[in-house]
Protein backbone atom coordinates (compact mmCIF):
# COMPACT_ATOMS: atom_id res chain seq x y z
CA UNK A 1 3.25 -97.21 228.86
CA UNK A 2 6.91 -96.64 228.20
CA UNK A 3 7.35 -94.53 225.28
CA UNK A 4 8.30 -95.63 221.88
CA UNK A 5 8.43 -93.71 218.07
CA UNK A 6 7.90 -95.68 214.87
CA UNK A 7 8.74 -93.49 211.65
CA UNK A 8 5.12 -93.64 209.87
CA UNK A 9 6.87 -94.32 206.51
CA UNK A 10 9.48 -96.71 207.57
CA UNK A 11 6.04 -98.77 209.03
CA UNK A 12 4.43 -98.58 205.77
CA UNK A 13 7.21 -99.60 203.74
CA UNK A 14 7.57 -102.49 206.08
CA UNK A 15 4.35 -103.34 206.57
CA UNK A 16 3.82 -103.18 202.54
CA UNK A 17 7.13 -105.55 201.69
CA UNK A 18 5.11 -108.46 202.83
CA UNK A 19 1.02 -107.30 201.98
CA UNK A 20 1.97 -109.68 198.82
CA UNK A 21 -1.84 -109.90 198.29
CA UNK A 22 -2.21 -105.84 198.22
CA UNK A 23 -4.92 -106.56 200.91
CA UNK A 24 -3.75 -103.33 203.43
CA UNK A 25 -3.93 -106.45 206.08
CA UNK A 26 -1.96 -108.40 207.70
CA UNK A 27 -2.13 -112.29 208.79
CA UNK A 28 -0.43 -114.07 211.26
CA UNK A 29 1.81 -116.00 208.39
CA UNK A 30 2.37 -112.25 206.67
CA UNK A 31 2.45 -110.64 210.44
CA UNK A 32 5.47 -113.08 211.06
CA UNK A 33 7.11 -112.33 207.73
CA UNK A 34 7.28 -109.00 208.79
CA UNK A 35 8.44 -109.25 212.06
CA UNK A 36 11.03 -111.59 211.08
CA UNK A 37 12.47 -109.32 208.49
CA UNK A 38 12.46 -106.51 211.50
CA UNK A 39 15.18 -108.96 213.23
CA UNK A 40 12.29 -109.57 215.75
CA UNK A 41 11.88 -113.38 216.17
CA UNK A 42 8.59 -114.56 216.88
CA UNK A 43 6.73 -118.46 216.54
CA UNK A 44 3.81 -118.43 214.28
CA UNK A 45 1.53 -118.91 217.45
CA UNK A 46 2.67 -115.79 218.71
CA UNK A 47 1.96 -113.86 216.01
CA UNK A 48 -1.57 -115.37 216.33
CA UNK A 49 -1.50 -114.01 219.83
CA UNK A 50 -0.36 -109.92 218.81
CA UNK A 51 -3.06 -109.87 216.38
CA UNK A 52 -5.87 -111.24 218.97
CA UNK A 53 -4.53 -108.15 221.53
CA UNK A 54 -4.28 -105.85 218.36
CA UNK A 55 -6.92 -106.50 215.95
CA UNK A 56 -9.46 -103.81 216.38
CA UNK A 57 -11.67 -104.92 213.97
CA UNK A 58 -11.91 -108.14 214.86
CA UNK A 59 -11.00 -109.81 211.41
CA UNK A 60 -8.04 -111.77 212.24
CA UNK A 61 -5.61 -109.28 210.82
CA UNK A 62 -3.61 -105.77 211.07
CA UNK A 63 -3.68 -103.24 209.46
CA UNK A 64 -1.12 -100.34 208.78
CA UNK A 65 -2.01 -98.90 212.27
CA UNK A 66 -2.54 -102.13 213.89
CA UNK A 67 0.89 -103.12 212.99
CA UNK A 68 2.45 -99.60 214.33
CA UNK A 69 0.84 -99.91 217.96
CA UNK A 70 2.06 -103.55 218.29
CA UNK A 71 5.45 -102.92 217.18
CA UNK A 72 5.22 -99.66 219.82
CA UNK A 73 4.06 -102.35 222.49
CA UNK A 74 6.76 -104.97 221.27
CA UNK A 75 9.50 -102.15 221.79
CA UNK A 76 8.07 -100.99 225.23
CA UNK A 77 7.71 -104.76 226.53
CA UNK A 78 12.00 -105.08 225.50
CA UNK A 79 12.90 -101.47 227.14
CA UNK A 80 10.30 -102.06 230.12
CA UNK A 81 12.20 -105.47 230.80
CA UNK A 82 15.63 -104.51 230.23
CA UNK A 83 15.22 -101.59 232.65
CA UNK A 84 13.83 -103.84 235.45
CA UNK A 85 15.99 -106.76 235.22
CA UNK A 86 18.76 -104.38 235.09
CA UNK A 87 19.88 -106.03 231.76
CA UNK A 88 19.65 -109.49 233.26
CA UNK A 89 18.23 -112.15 231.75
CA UNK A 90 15.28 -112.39 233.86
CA UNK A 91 13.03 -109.92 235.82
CA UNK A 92 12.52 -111.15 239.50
CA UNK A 93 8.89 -110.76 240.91
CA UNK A 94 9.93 -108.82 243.34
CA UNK A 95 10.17 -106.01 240.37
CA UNK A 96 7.37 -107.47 237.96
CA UNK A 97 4.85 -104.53 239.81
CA UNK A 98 7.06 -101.85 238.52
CA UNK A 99 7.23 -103.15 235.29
CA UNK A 100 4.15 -103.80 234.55
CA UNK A 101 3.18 -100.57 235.92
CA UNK A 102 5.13 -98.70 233.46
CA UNK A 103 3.45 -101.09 230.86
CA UNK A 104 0.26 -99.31 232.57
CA UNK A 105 -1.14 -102.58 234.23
CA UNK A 106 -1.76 -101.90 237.71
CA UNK A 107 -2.82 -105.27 239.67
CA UNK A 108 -3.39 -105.69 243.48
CA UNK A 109 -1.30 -108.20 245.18
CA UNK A 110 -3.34 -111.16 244.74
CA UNK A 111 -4.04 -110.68 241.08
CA UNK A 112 -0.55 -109.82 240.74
CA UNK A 113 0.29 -113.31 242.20
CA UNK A 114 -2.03 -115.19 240.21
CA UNK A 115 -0.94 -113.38 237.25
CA UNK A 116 3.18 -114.37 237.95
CA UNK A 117 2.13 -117.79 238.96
CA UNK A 118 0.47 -118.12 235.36
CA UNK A 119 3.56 -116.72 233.59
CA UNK A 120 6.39 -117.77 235.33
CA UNK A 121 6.82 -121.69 233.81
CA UNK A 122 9.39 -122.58 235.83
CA UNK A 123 7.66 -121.54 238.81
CA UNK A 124 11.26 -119.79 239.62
CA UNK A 125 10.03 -116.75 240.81
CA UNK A 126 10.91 -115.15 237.72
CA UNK A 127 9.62 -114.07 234.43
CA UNK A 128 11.83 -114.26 230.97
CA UNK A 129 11.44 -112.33 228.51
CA UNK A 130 8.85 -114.50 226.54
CA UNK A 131 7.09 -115.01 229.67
CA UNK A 132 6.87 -111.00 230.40
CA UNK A 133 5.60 -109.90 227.04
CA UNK A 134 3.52 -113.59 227.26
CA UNK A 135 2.44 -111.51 230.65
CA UNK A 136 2.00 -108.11 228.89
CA UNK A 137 -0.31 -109.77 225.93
CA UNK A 138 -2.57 -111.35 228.74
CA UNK A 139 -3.10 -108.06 230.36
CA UNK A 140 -3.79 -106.22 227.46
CA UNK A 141 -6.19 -108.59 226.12
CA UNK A 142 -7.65 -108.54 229.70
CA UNK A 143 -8.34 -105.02 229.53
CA UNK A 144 -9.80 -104.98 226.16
CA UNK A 145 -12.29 -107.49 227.18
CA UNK A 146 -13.52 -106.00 230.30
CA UNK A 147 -13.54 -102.42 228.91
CA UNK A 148 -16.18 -104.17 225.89
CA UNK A 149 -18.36 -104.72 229.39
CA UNK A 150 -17.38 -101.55 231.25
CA UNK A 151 -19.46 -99.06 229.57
CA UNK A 152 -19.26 -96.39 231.73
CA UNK A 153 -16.01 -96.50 232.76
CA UNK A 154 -16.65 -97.57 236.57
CA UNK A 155 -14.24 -99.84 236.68
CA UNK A 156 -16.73 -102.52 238.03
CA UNK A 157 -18.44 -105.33 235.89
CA UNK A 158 -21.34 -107.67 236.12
CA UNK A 159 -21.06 -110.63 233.95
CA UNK A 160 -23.72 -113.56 233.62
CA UNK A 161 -22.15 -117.10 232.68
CA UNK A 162 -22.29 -116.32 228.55
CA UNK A 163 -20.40 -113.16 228.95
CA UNK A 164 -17.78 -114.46 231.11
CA UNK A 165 -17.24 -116.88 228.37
CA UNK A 166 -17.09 -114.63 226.07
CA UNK A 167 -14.97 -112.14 227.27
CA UNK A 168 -12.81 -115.14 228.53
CA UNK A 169 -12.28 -116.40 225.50
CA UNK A 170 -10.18 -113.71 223.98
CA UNK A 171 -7.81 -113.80 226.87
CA UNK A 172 -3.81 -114.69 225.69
């Protein structure tokens, strides 16, 4: 994944301006807060969505740590799409493997596909930037979900009807 730095302190202090309850967690209405006073402009639903791909714990919240690796993933997701839609607007399928490559999703061609035809609204052949991080949340979500079934690291899966459910339902 592209490579971003967060000053540890400058997190905290951020992170702490809008804890009002003292909790050491973050909701999605505090979550938002935060990232709106960061300049970074997000719907509450969204914010809903970064804790369900960051929220280790599974309690609906982030914590300090949490709230560092999402705003390292929100930073690589801007870079990683600036660099491959050479500061355009939009990044054309055509480069969406790269990027999300460097996000460290690697999909074969037909996954690939049905991942672009999920994301791109339009059906344009291109991805925004909402739809690319919408993209990026999806895959990471993805991966948690089948790594909570890949226990031994194969890389292979067997799922009866309740899991798939399961694990489908934390999907972005």
């Amino acid at each position: 994944m592209a490579g971003c730095t967060v000053d540890p302190l400058v997190a905290r202090l951020w992170f702490e301006s809008v804890d009002v309850d003292m909790s050491g967690l973050l909701d999605a209405k505090e979550l938002r807060q935060a990232l709106d006073i960061g300049g970074l402009v997000y719907s509450l639903e969204e914010a809903h969505l970064f804790i369900r791909a960051f929220d280790s714990k599974g309690n609906q919240t982030l914590n300090v740590n949490e709230f560092v690796e999402l705003h390292k993933f929100l930073s690589s997701v801007q870079d990683t799409f600036a660099l491959y839609s050479r500061g355009g607007r939009a990044l054309a399928a055509s480069n969406a493997a790269q990027a999300l490559g460097r996000m460290g999703f690697t999909l074969d061609p037909t996954a690939l596909q049905a991942v672009l035809r999920r994301f791109d609204k339009a059906n344009t052949g291109m991805l925004d930037v909402t739809e690319f991080l919408h993209a990026c949340l999806f895959l990471r979500t993805a991966a948690r979900a089948f790594q909570a079934f890949d226990t031994g690291r194969t890389g292979r899966v067997e799922l009866n009807f309740n899991q798939f459910c399961y694990a489908a339902s934390y999907l972005a």
